[in-house]
PDB file of N, CA and C in Angstrom:
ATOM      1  N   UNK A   1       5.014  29.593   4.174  1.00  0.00           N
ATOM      2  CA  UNK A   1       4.746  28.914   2.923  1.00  0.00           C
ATOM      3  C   UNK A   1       5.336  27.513   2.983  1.00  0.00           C
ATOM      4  N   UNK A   2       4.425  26.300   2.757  1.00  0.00           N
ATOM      5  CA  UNK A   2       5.185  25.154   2.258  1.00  0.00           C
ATOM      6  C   UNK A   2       5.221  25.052   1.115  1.00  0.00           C
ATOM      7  N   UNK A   3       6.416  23.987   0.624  1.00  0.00           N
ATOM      8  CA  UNK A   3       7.350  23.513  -0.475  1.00  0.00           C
ATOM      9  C   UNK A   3       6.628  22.630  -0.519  1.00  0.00           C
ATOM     10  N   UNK A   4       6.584  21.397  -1.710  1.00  0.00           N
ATOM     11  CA  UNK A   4       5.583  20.757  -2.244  1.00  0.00           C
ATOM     12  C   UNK A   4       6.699  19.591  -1.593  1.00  0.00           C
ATOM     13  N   UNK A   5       6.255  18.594  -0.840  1.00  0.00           N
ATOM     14  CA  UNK A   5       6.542  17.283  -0.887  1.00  0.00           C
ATOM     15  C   UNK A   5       7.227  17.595   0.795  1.00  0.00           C
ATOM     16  N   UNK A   6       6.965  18.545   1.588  1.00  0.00           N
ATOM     17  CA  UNK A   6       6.991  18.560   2.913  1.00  0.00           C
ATOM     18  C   UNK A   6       6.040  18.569   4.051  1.00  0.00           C
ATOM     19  N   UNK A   7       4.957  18.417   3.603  1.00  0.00           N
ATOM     20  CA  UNK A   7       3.854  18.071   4.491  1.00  0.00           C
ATOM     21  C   UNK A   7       3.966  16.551   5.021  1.00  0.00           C
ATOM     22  N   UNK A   8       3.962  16.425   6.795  1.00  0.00           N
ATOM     23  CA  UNK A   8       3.555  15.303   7.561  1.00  0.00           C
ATOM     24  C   UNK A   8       2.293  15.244   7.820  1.00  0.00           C
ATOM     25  N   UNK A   9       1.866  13.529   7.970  1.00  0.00           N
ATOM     26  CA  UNK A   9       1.101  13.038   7.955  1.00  0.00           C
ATOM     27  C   UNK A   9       0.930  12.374   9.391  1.00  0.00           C
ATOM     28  N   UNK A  10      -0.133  12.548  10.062  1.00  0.00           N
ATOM     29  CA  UNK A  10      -0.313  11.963  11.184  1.00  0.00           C
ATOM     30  C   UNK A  10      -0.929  10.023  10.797  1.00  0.00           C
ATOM     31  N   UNK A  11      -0.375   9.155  11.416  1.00  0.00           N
ATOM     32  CA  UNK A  11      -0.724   7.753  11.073  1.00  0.00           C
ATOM     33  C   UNK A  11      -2.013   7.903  10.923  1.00  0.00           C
ATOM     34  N   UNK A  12      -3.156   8.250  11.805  1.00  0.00           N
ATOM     35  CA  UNK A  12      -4.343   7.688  11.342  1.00  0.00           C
ATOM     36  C   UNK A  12      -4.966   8.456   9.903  1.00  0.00           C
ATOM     37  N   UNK A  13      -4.297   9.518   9.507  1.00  0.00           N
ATOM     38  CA  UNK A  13      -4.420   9.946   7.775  1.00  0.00           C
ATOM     39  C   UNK A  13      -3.922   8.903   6.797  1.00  0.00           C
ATOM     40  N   UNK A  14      -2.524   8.406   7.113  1.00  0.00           N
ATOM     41  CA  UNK A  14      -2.152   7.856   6.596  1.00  0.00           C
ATOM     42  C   UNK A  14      -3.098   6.159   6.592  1.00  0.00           C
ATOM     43  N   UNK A  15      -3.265   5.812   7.081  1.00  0.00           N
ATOM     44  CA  UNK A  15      -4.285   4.547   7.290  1.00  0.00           C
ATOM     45  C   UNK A  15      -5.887   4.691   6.708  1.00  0.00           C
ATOM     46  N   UNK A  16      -6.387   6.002   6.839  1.00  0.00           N
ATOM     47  CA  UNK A  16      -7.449   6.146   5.967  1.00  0.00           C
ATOM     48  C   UNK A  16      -7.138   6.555   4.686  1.00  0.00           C
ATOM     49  N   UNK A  17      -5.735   6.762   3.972  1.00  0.00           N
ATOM     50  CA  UNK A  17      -5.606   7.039   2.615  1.00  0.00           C
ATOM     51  C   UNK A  17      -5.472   5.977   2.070  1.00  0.00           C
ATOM     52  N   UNK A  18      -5.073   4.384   3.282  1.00  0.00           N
ATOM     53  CA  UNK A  18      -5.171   3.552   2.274  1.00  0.00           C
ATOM     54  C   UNK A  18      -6.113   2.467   2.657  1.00  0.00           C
ATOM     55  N   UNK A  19      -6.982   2.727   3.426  1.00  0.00           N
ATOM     56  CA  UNK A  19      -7.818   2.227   4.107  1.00  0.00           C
ATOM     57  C   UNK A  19      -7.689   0.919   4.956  1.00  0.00           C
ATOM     58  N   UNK A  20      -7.063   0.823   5.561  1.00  0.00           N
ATOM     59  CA  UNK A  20      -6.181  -0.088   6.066  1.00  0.00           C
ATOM     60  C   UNK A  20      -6.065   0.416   7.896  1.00  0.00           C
ATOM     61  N   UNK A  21      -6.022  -0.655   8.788  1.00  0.00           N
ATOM     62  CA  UNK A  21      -6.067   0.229  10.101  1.00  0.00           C
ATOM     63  C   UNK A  21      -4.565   1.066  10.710  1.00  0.00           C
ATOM     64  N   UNK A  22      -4.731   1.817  11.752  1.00  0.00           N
ATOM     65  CA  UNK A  22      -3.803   2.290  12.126  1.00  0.00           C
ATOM     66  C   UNK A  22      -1.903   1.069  12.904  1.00  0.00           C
ATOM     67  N   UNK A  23      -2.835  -0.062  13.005  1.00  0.00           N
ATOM     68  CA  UNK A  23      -1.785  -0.915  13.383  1.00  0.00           C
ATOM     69  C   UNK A  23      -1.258  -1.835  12.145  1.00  0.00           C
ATOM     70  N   UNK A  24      -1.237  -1.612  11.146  1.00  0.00           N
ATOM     71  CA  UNK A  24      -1.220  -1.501   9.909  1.00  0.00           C
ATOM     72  C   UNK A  24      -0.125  -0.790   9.451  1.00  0.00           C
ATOM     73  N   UNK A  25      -0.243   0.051   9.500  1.00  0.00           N
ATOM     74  CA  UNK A  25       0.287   1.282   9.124  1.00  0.00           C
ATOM     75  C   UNK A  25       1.892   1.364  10.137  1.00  0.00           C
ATOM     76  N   UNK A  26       1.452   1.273  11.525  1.00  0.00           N
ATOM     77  CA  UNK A  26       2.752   0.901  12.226  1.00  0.00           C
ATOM     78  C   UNK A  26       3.562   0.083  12.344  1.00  0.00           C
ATOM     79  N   UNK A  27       3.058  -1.117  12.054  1.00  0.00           N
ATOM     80  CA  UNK A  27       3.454  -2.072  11.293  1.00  0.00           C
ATOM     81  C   UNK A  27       4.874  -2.323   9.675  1.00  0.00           C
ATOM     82  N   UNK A  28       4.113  -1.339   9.467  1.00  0.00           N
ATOM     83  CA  UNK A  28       5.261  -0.702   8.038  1.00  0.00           C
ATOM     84  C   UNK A  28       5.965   0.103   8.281  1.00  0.00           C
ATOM     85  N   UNK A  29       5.870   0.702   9.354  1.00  0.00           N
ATOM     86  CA  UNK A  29       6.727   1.843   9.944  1.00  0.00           C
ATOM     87  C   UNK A  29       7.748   0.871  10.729  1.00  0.00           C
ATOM     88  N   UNK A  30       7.566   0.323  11.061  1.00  0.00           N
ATOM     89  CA  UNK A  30       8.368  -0.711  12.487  1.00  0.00           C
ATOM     90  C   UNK A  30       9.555  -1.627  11.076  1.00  0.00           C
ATOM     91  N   UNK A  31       8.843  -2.218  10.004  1.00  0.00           N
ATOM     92  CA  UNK A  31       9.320  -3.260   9.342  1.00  0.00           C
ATOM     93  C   UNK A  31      10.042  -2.098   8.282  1.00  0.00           C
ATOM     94  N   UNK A  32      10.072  -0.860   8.430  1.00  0.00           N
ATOM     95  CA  UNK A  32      11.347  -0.313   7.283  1.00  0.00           C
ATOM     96  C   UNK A  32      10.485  -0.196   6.261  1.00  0.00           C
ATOM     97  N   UNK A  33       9.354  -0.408   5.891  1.00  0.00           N
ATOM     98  CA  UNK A  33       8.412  -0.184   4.384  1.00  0.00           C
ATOM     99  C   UNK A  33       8.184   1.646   4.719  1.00  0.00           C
ATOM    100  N   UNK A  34       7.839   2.024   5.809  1.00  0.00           N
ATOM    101  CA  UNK A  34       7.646   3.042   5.682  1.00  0.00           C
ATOM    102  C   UNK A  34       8.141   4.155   6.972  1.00  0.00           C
ATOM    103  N   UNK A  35       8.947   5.482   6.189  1.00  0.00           N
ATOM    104  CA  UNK A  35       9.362   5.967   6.706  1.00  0.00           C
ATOM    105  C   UNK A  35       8.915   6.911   7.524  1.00  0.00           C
ATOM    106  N   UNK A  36       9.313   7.053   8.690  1.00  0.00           N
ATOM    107  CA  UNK A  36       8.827   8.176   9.960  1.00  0.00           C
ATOM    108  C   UNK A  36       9.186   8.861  10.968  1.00  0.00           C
ATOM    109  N   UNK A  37       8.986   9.690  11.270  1.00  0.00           N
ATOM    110  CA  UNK A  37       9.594  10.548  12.070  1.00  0.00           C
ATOM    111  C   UNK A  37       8.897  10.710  13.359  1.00  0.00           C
ATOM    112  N   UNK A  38       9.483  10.621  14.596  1.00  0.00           N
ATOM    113  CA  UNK A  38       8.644  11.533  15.648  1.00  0.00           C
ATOM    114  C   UNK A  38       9.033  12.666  16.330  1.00  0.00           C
ATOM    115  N   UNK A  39       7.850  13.561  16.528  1.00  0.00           N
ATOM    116  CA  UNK A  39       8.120  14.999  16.334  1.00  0.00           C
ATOM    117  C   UNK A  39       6.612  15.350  17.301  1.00  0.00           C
ATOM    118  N   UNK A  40       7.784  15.614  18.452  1.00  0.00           N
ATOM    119  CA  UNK A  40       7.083  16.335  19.580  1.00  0.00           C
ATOM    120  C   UNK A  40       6.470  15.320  20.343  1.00  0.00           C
ATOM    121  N   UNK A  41       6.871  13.854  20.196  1.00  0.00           N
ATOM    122  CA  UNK A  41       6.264  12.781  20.918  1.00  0.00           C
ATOM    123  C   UNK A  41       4.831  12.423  20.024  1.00  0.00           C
ATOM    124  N   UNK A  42       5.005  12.507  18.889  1.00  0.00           N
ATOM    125  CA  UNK A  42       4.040  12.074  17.764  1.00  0.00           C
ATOM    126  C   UNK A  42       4.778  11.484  16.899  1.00  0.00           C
ATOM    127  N   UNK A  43       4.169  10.379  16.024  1.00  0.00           N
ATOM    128  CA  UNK A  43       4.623  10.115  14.646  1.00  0.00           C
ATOM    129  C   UNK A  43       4.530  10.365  14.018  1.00  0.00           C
ATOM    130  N   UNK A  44       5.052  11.227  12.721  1.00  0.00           N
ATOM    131  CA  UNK A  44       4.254  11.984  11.831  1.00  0.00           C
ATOM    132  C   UNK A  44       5.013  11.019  10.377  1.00  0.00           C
ATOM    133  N   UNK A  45       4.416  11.060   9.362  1.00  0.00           N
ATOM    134  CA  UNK A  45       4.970  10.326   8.198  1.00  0.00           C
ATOM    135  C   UNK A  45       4.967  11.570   6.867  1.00  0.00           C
ATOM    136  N   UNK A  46       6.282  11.673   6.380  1.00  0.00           N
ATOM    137  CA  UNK A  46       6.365  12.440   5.469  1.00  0.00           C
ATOM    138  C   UNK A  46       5.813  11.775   4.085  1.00  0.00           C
ATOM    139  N   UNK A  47       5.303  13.390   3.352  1.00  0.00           N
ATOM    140  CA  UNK A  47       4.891  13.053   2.309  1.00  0.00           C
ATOM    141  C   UNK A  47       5.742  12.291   1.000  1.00  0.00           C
ATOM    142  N   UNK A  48       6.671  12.442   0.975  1.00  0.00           N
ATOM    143  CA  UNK A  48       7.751  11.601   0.249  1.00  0.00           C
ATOM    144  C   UNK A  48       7.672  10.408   0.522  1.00  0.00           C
ATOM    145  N   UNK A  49       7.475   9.893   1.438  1.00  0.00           N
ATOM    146  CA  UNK A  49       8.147   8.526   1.808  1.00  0.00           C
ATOM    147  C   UNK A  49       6.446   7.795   1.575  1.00  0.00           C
ATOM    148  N   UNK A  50       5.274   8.287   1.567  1.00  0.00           N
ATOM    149  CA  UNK A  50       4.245   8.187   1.076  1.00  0.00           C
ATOM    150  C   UNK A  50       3.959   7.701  -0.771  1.00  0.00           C
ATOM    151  N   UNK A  51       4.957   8.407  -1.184  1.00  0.00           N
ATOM    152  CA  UNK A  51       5.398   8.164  -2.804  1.00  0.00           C
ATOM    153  C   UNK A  51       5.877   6.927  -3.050  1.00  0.00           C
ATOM    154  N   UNK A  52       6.978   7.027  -2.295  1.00  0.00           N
ATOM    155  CA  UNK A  52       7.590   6.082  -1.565  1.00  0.00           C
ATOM    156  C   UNK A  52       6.999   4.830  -1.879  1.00  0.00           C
ATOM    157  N   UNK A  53       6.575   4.956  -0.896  1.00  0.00           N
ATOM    158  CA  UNK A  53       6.041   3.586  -0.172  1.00  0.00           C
ATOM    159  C   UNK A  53       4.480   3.329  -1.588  1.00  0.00           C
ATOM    160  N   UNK A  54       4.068   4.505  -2.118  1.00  0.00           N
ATOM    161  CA  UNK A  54       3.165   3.936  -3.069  1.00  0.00           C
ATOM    162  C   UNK A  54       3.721   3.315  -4.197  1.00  0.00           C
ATOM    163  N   UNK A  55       4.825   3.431  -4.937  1.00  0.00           N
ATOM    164  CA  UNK A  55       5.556   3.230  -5.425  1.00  0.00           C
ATOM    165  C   UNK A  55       5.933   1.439  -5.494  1.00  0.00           C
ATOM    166  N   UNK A  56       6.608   1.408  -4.089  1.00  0.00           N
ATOM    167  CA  UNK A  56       6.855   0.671  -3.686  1.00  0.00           C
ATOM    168  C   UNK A  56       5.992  -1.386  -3.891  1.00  0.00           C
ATOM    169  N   UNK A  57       4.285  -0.427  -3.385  1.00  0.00           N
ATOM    170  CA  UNK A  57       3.509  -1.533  -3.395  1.00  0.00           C
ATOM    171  C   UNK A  57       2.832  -1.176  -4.796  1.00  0.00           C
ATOM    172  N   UNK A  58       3.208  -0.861  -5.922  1.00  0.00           N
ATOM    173  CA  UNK A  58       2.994  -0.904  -7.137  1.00  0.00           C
ATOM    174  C   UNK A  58       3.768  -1.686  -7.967  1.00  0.00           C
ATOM    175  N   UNK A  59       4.915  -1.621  -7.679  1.00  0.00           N
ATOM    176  CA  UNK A  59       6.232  -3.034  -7.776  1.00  0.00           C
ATOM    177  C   UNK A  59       5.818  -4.364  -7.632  1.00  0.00           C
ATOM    178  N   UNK A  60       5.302  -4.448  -6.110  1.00  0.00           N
ATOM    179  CA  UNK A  60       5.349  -5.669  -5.832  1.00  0.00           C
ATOM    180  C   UNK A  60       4.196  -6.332  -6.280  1.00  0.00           C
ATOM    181  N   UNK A  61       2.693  -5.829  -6.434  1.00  0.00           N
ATOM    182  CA  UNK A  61       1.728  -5.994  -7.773  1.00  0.00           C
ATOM    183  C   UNK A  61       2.576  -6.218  -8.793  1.00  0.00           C
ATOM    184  N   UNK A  62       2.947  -5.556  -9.192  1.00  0.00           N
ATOM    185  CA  UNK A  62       3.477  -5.781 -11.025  1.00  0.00           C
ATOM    186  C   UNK A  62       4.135  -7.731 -10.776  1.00  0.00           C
ATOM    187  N   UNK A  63       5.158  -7.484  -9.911  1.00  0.00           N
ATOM    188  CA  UNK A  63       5.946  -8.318 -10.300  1.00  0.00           C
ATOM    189  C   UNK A  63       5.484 -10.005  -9.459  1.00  0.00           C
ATOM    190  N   UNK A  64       4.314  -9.369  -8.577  1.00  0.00           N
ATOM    191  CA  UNK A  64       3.277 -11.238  -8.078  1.00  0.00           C
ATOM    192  C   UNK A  64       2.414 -11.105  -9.745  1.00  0.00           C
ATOM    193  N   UNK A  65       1.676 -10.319 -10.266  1.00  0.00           N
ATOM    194  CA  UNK A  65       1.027 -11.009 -11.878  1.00  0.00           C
ATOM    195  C   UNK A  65       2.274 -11.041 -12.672  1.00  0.00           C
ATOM    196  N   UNK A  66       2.843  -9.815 -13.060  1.00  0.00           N
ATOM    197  CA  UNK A  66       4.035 -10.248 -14.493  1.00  0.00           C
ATOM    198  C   UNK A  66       4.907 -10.832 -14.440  1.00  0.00           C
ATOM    199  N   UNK A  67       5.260 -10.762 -13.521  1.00  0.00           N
ATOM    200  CA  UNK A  67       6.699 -11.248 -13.257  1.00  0.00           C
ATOM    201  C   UNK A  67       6.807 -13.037 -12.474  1.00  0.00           C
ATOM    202  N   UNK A  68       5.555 -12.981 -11.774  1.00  0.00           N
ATOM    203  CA  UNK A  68       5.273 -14.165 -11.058  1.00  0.00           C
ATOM    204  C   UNK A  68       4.705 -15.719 -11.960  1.00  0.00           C
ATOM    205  N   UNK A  69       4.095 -16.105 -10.949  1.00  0.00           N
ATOM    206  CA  UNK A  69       3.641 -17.608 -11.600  1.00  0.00           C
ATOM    207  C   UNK A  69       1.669 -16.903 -12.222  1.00  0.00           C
ATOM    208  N   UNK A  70       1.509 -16.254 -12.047  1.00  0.00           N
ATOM    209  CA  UNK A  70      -0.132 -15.734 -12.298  1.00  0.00           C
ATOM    210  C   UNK A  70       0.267 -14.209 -13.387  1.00  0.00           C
ATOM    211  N   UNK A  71      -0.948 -14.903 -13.935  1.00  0.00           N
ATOM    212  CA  UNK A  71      -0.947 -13.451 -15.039  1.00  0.00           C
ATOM    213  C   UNK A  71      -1.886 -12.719 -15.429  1.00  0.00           C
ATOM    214  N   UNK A  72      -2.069 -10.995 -15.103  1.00  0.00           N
ATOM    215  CA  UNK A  72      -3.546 -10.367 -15.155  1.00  0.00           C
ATOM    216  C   UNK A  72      -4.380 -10.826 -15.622  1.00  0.00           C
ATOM    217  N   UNK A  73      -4.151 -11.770 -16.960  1.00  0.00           N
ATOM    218  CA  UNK A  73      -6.015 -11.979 -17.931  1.00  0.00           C
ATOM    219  C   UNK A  73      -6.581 -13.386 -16.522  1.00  0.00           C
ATOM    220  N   UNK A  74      -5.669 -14.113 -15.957  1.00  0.00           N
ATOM    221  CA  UNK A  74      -5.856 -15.270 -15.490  1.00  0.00           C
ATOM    222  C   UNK A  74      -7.036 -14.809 -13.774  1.00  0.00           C
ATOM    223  N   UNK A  75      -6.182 -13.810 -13.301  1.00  0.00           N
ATOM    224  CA  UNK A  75      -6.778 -13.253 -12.474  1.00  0.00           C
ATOM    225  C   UNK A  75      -8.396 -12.985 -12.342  1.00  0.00           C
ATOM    226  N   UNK A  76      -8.302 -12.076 -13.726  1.00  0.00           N
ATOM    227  CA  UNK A  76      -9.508 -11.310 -14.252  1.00  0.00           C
ATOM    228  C   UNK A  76     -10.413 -12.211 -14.378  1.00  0.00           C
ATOM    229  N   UNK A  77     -10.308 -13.894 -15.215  1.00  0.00           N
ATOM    230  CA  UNK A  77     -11.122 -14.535 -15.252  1.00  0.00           C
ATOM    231  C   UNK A  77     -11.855 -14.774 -14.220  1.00  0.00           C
ATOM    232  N   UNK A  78     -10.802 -15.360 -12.643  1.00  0.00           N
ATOM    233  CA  UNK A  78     -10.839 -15.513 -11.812  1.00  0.00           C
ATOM    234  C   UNK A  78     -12.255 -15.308 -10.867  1.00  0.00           C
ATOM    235  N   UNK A  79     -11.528 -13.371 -11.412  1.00  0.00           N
ATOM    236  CA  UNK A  79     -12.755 -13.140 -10.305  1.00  0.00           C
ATOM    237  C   UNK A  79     -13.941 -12.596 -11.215  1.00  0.00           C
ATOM    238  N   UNK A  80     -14.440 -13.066 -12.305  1.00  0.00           N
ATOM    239  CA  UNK A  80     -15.722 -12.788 -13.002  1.00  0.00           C
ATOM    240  C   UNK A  80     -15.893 -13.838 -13.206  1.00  0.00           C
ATOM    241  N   UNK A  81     -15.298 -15.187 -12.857  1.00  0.00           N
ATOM    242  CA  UNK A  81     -16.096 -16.334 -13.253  1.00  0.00           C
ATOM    243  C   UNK A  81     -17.639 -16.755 -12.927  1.00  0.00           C
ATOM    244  N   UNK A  82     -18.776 -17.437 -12.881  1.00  0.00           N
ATOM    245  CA  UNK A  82     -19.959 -17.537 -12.380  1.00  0.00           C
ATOM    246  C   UNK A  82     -19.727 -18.857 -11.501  1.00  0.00           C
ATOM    247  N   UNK A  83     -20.403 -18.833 -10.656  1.00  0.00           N
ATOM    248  CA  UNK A  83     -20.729 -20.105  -9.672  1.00  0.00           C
ATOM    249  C   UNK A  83     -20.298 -21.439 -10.300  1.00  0.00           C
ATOM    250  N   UNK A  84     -21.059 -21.592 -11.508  1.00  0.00           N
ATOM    251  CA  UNK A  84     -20.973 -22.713 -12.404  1.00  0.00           C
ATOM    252  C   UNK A  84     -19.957 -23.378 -12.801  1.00  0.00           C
ATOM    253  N   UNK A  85     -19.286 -21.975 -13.338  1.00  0.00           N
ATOM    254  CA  UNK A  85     -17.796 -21.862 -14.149  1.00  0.00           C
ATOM    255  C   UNK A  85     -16.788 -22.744 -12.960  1.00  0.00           C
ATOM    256  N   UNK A  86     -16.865 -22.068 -11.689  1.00  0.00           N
ATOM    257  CA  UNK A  86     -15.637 -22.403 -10.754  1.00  0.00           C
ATOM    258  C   UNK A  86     -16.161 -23.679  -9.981  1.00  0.00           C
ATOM    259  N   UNK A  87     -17.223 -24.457 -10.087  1.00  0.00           N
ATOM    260  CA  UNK A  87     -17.973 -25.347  -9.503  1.00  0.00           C
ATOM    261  C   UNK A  87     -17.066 -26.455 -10.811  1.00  0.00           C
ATOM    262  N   UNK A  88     -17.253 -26.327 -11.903  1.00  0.00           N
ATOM    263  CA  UNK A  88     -16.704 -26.820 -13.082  1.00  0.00           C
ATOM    264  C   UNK A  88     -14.987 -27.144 -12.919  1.00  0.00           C
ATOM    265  N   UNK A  89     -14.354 -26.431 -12.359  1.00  0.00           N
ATOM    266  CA  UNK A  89     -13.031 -26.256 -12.150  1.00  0.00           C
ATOM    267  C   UNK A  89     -12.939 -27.468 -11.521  1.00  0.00           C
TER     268      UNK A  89
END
């Protein structure tokens, strides 16, 4: 039986959950964003550190619009403006 929040993740799962490539993914593993283990001469990435790390890049969103120099409605305009609109700019 597994316990909820102990399942590993092999990198290339982890890279299609966030669609992003596998050197990507090692990448965050190498730079400390994301935590990993190897096990049996594999990398496997626990499901925690998956929370983790979602967590993580939910922060750093919040705080480049709220917290930063840009702010969601400004964005939003951004990217629904028409040809015209940003030709106008």
């Amino acid at each position: 039986m597994q316990n909820e929040g102990t399942r590993f993740f092999r990198v290339k799962a982890v890279a299609e959950r966030y669609d992003v490539s596998v050197h990507t993914i090692y990448r965050a593993i190498k730079a400390g964003q994301l935590d990993a283990y190897k096990i049996g001469g594999a990398i496997r990435v626990p499901e925690q550190s998956l929370r983790v790390f979602d967590e993580a890049c939910a922060e750093a969103g919040f705080q480049a619009f709220v917290v930063g120099d840009e702010q969601p409605e400004a964005a939003d305009r951004a990217e629904n403006a028409t040809a015209e609109e940003v030709a106008a700019r």
